[in-house]
PDB file of N, CA and C in Angstrom:
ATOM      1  N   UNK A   1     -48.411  -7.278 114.325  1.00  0.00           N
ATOM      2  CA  UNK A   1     -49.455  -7.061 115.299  1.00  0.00           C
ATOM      3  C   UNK A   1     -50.687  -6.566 114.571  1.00  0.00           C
ATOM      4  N   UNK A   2     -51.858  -7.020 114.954  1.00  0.00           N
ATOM      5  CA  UNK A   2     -53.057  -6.817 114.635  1.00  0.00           C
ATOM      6  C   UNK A   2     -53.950  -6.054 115.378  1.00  0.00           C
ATOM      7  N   UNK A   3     -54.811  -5.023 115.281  1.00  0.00           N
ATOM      8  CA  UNK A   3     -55.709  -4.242 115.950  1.00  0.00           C
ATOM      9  C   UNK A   3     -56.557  -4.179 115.233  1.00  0.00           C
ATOM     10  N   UNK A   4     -57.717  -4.829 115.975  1.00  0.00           N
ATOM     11  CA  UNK A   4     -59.227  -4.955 115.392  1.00  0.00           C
ATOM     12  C   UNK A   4     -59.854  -3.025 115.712  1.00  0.00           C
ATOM     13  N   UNK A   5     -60.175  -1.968 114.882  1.00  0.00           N
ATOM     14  CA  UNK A   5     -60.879  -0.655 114.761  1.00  0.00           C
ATOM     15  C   UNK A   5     -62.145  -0.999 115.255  1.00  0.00           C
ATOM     16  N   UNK A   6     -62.497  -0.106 116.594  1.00  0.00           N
ATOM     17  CA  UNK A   6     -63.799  -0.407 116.788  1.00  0.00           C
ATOM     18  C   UNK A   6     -65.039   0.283 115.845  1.00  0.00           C
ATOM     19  N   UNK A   7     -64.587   1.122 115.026  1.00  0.00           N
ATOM     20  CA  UNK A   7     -65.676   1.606 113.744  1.00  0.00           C
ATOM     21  C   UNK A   7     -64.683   1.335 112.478  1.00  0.00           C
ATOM     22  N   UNK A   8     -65.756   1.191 111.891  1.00  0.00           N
ATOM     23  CA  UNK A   8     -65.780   0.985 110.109  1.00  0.00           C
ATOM     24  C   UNK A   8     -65.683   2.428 109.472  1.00  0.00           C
ATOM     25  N   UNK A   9     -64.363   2.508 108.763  1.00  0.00           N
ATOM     26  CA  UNK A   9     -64.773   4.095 107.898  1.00  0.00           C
ATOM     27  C   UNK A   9     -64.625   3.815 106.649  1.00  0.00           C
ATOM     28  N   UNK A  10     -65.221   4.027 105.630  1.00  0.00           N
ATOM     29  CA  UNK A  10     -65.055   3.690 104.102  1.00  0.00           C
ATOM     30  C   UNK A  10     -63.963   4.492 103.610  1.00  0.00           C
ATOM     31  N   UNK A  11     -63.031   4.231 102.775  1.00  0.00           N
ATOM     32  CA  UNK A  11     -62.118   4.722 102.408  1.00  0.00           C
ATOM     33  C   UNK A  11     -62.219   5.712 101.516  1.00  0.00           C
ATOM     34  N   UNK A  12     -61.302   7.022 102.275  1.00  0.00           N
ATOM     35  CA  UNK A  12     -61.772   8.543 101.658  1.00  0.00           C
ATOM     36  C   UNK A  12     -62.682   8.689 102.091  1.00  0.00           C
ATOM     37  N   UNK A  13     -63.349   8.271 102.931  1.00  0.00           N
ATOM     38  CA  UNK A  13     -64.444   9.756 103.626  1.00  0.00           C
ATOM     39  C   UNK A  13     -64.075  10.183 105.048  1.00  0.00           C
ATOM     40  N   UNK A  14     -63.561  11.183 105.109  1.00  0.00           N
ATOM     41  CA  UNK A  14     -63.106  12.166 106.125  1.00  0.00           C
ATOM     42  C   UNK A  14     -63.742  13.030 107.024  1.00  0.00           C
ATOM     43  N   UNK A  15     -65.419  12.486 106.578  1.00  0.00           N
ATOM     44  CA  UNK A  15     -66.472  13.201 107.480  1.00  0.00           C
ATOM     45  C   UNK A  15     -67.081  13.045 108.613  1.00  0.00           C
ATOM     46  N   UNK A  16     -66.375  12.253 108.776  1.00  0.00           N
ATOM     47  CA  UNK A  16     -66.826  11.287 110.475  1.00  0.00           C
ATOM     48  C   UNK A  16     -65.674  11.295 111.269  1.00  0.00           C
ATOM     49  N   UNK A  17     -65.279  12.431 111.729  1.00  0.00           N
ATOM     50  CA  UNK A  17     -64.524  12.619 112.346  1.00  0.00           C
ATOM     51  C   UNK A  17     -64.474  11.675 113.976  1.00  0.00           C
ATOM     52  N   UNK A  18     -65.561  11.564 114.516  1.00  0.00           N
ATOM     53  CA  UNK A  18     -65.909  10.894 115.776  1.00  0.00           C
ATOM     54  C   UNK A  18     -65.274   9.648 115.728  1.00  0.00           C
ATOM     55  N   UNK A  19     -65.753   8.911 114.422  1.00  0.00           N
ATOM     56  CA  UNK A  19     -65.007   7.531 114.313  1.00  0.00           C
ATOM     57  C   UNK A  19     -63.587   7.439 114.314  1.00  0.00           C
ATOM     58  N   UNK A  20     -63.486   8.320 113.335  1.00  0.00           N
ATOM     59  CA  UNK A  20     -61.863   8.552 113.052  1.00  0.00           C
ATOM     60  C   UNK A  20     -61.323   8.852 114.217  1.00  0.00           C
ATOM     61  N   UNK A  21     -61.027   9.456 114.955  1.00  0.00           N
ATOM     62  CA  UNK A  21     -60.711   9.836 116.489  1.00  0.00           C
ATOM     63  C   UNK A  21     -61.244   8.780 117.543  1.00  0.00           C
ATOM     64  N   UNK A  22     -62.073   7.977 117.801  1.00  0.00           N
ATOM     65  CA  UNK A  22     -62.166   7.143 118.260  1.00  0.00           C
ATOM     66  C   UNK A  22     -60.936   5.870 117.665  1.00  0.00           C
ATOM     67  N   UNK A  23     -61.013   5.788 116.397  1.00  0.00           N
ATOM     68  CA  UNK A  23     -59.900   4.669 115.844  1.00  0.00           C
ATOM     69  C   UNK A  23     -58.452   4.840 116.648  1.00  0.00           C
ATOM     70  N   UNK A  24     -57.746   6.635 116.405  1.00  0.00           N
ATOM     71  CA  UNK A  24     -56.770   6.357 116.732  1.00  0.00           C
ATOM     72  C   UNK A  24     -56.250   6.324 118.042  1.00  0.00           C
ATOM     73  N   UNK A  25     -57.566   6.807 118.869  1.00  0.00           N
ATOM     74  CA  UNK A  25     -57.609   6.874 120.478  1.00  0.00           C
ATOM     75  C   UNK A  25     -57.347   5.287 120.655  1.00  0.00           C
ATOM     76  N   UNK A  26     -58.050   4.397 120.023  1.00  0.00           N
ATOM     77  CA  UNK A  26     -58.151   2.842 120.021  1.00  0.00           C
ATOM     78  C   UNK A  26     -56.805   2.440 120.023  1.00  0.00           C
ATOM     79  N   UNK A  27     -55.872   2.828 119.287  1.00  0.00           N
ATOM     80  CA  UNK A  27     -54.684   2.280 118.558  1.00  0.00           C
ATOM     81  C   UNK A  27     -54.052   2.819 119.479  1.00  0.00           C
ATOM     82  N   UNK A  28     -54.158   4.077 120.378  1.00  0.00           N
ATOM     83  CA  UNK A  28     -53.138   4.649 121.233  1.00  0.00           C
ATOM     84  C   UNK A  28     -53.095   3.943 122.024  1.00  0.00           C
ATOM     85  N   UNK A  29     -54.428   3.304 122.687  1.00  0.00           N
ATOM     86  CA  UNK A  29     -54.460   2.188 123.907  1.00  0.00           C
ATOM     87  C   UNK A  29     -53.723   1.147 123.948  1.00  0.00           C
ATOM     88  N   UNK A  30     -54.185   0.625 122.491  1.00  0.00           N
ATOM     89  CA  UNK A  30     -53.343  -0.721 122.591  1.00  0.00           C
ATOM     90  C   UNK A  30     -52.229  -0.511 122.479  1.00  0.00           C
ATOM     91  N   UNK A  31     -51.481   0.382 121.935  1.00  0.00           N
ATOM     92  CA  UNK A  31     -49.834   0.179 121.630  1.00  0.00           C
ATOM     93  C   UNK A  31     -49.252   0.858 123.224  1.00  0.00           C
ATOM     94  N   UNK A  32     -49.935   1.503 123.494  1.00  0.00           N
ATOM     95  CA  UNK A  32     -48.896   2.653 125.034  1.00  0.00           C
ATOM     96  C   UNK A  32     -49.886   2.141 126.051  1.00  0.00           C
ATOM     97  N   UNK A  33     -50.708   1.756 126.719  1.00  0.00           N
ATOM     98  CA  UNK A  33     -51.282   1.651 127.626  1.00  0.00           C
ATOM     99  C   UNK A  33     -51.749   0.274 128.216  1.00  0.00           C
ATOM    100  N   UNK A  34     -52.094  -0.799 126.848  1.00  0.00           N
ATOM    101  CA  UNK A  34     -52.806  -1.616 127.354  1.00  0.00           C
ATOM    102  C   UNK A  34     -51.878  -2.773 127.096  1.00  0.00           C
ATOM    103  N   UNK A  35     -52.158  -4.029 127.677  1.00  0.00           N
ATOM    104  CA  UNK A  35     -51.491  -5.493 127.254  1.00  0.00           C
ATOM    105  C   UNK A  35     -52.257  -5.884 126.105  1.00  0.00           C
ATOM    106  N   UNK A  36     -51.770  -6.312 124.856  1.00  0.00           N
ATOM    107  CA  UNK A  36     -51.975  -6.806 123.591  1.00  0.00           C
ATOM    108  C   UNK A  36     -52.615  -8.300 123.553  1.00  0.00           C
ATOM    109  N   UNK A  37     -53.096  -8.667 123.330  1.00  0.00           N
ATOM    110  CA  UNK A  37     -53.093 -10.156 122.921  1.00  0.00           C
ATOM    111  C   UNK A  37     -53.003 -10.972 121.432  1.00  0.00           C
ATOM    112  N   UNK A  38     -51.559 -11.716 121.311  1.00  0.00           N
ATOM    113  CA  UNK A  38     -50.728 -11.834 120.389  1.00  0.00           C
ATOM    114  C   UNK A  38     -52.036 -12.843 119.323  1.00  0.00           C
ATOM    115  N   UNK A  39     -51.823 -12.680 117.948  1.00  0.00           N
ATOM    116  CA  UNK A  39     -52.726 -14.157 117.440  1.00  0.00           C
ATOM    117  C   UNK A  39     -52.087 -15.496 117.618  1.00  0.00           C
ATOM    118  N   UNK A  40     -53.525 -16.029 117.594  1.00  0.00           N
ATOM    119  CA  UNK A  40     -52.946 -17.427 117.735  1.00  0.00           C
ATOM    120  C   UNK A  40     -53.309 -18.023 116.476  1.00  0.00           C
ATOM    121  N   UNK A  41     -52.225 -18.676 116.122  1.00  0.00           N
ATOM    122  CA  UNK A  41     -51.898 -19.940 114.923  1.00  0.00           C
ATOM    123  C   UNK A  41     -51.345 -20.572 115.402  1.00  0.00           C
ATOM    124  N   UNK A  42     -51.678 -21.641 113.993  1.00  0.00           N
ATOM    125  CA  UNK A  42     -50.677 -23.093 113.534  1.00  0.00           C
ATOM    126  C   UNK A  42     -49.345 -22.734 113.453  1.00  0.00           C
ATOM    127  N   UNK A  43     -48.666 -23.401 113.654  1.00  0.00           N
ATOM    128  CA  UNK A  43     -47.052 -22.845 113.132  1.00  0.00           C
ATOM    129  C   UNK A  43     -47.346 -22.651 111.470  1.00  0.00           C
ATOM    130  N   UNK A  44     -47.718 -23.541 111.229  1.00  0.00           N
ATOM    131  CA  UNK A  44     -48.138 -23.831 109.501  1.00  0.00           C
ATOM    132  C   UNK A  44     -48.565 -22.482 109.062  1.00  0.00           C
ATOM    133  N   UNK A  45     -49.946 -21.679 109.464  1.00  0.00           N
ATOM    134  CA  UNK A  45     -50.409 -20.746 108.772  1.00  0.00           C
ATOM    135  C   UNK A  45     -49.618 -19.505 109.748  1.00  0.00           C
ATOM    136  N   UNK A  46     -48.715 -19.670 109.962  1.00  0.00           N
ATOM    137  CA  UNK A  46     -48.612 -18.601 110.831  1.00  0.00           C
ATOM    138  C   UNK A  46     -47.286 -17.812 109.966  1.00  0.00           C
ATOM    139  N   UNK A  47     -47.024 -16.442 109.299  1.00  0.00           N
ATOM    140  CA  UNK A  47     -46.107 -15.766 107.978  1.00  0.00           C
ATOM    141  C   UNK A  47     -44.391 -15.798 109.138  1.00  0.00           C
ATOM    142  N   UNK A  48     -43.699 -15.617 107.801  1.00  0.00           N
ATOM    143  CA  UNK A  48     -42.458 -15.461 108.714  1.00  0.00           C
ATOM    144  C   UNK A  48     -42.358 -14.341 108.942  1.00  0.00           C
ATOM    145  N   UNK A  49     -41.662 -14.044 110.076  1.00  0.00           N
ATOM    146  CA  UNK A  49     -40.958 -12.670 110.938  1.00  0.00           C
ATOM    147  C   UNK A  49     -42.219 -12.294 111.700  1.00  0.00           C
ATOM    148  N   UNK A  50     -42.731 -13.485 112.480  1.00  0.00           N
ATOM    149  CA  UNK A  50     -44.037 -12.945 112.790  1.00  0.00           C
ATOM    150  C   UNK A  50     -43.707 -13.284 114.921  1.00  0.00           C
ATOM    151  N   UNK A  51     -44.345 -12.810 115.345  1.00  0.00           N
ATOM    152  CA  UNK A  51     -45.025 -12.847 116.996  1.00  0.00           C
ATOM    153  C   UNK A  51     -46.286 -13.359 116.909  1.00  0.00           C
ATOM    154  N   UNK A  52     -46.229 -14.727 117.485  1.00  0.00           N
ATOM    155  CA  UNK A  52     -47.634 -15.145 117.804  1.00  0.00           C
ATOM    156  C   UNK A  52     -47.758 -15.996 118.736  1.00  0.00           C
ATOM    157  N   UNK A  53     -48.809 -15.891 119.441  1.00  0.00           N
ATOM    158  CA  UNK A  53     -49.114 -17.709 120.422  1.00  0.00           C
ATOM    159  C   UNK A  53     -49.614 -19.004 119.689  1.00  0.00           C
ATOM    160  N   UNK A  54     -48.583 -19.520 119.386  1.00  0.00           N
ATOM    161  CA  UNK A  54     -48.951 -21.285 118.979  1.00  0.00           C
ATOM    162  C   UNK A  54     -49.394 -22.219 119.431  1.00  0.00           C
ATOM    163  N   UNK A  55     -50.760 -22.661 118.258  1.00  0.00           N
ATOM    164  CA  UNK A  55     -51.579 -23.394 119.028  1.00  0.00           C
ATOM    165  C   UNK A  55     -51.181 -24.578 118.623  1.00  0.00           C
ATOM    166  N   UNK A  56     -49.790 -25.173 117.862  1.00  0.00           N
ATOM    167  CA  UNK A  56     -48.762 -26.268 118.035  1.00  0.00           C
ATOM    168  C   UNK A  56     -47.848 -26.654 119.246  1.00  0.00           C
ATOM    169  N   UNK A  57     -47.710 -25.414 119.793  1.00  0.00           N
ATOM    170  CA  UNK A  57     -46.542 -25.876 120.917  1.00  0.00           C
ATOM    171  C   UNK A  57     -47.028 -25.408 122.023  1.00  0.00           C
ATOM    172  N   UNK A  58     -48.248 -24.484 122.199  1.00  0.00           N
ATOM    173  CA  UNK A  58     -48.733 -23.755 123.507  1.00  0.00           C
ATOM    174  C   UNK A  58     -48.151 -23.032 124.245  1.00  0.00           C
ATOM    175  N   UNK A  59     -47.374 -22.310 122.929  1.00  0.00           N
ATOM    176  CA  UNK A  59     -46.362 -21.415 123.691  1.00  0.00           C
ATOM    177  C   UNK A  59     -46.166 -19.996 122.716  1.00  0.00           C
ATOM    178  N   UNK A  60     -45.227 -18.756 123.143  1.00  0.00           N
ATOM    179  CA  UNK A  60     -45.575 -17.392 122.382  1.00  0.00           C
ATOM    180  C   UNK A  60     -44.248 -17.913 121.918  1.00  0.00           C
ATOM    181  N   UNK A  61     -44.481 -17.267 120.903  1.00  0.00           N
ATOM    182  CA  UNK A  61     -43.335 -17.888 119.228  1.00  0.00           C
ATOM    183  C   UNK A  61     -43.081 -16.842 118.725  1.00  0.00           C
ATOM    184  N   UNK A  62     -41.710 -17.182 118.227  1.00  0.00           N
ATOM    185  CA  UNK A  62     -41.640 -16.117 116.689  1.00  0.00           C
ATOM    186  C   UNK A  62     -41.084 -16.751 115.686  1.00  0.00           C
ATOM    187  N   UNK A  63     -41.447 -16.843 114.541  1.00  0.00           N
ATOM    188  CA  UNK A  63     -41.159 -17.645 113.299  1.00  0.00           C
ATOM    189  C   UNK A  63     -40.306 -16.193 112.461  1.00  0.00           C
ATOM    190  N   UNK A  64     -38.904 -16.933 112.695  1.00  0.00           N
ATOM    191  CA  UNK A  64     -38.334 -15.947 111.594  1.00  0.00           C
ATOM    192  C   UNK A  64     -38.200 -16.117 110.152  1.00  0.00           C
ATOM    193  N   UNK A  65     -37.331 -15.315 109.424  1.00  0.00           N
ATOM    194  CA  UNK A  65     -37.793 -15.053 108.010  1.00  0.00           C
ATOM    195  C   UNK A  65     -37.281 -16.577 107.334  1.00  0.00           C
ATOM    196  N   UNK A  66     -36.524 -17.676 107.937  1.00  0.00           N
ATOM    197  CA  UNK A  66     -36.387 -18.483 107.264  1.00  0.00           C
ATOM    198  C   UNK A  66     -37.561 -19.461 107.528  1.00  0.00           C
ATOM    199  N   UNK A  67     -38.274 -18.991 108.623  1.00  0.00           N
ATOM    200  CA  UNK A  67     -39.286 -20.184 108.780  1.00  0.00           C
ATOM    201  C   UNK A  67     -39.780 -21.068 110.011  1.00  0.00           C
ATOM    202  N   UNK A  68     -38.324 -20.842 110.609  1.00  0.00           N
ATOM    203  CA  UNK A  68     -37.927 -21.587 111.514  1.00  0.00           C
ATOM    204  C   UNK A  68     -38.998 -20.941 113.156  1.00  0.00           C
ATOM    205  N   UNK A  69     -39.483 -21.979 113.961  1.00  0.00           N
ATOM    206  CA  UNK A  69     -40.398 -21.209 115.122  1.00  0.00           C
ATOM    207  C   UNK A  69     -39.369 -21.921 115.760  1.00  0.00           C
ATOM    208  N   UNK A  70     -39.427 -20.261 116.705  1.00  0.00           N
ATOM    209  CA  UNK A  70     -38.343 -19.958 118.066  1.00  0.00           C
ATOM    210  C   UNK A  70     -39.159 -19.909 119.220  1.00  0.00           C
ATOM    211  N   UNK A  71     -39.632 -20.336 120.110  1.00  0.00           N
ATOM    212  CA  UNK A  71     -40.042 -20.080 121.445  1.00  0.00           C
ATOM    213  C   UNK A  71     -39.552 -19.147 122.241  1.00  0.00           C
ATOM    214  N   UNK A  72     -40.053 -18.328 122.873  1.00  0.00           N
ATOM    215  CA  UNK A  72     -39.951 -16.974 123.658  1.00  0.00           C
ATOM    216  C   UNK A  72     -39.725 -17.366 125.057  1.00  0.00           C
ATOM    217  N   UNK A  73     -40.475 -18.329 125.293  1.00  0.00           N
ATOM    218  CA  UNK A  73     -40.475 -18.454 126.908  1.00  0.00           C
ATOM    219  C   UNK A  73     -40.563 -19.897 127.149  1.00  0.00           C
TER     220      UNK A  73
END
């Protein structure tokens, strides 16, 4: 799963606390509160052991570690 940070913090600087606290308020939403929206790929570019919506089959997938895409629904 992927979560786009709505601020940029450069790595090691700890002085912007606002951002920083905004980030993990961000991350709290999406994981406990809000509905996610999965990426969408190719089966092709899409890594194994992954959750995604395929824009091969038009459907939410999971490609396990051998490779193989499983359809969810």
């Amino acid at each position: 799963m992927s979560i786009a940070l709505p601020f940029y913090i450069a790595e090691g600087d700890l002085t912007n606390t606002d951002k920083i606290r905004g980030n993990f308020e961000h991350i709290q939403d999406q994981l406990n509160n809000k509905a996610f929206t999965p990426a969408s790929l190719a089966d092709a570019n899409a890594p194994n052991n992954s959750i995604y919506y395929s824009t091969t089959a038009s459907k939410l997938v999971y490609k396990n570690s051998a490779g193989v895409v499983n359809n969810l629904y």
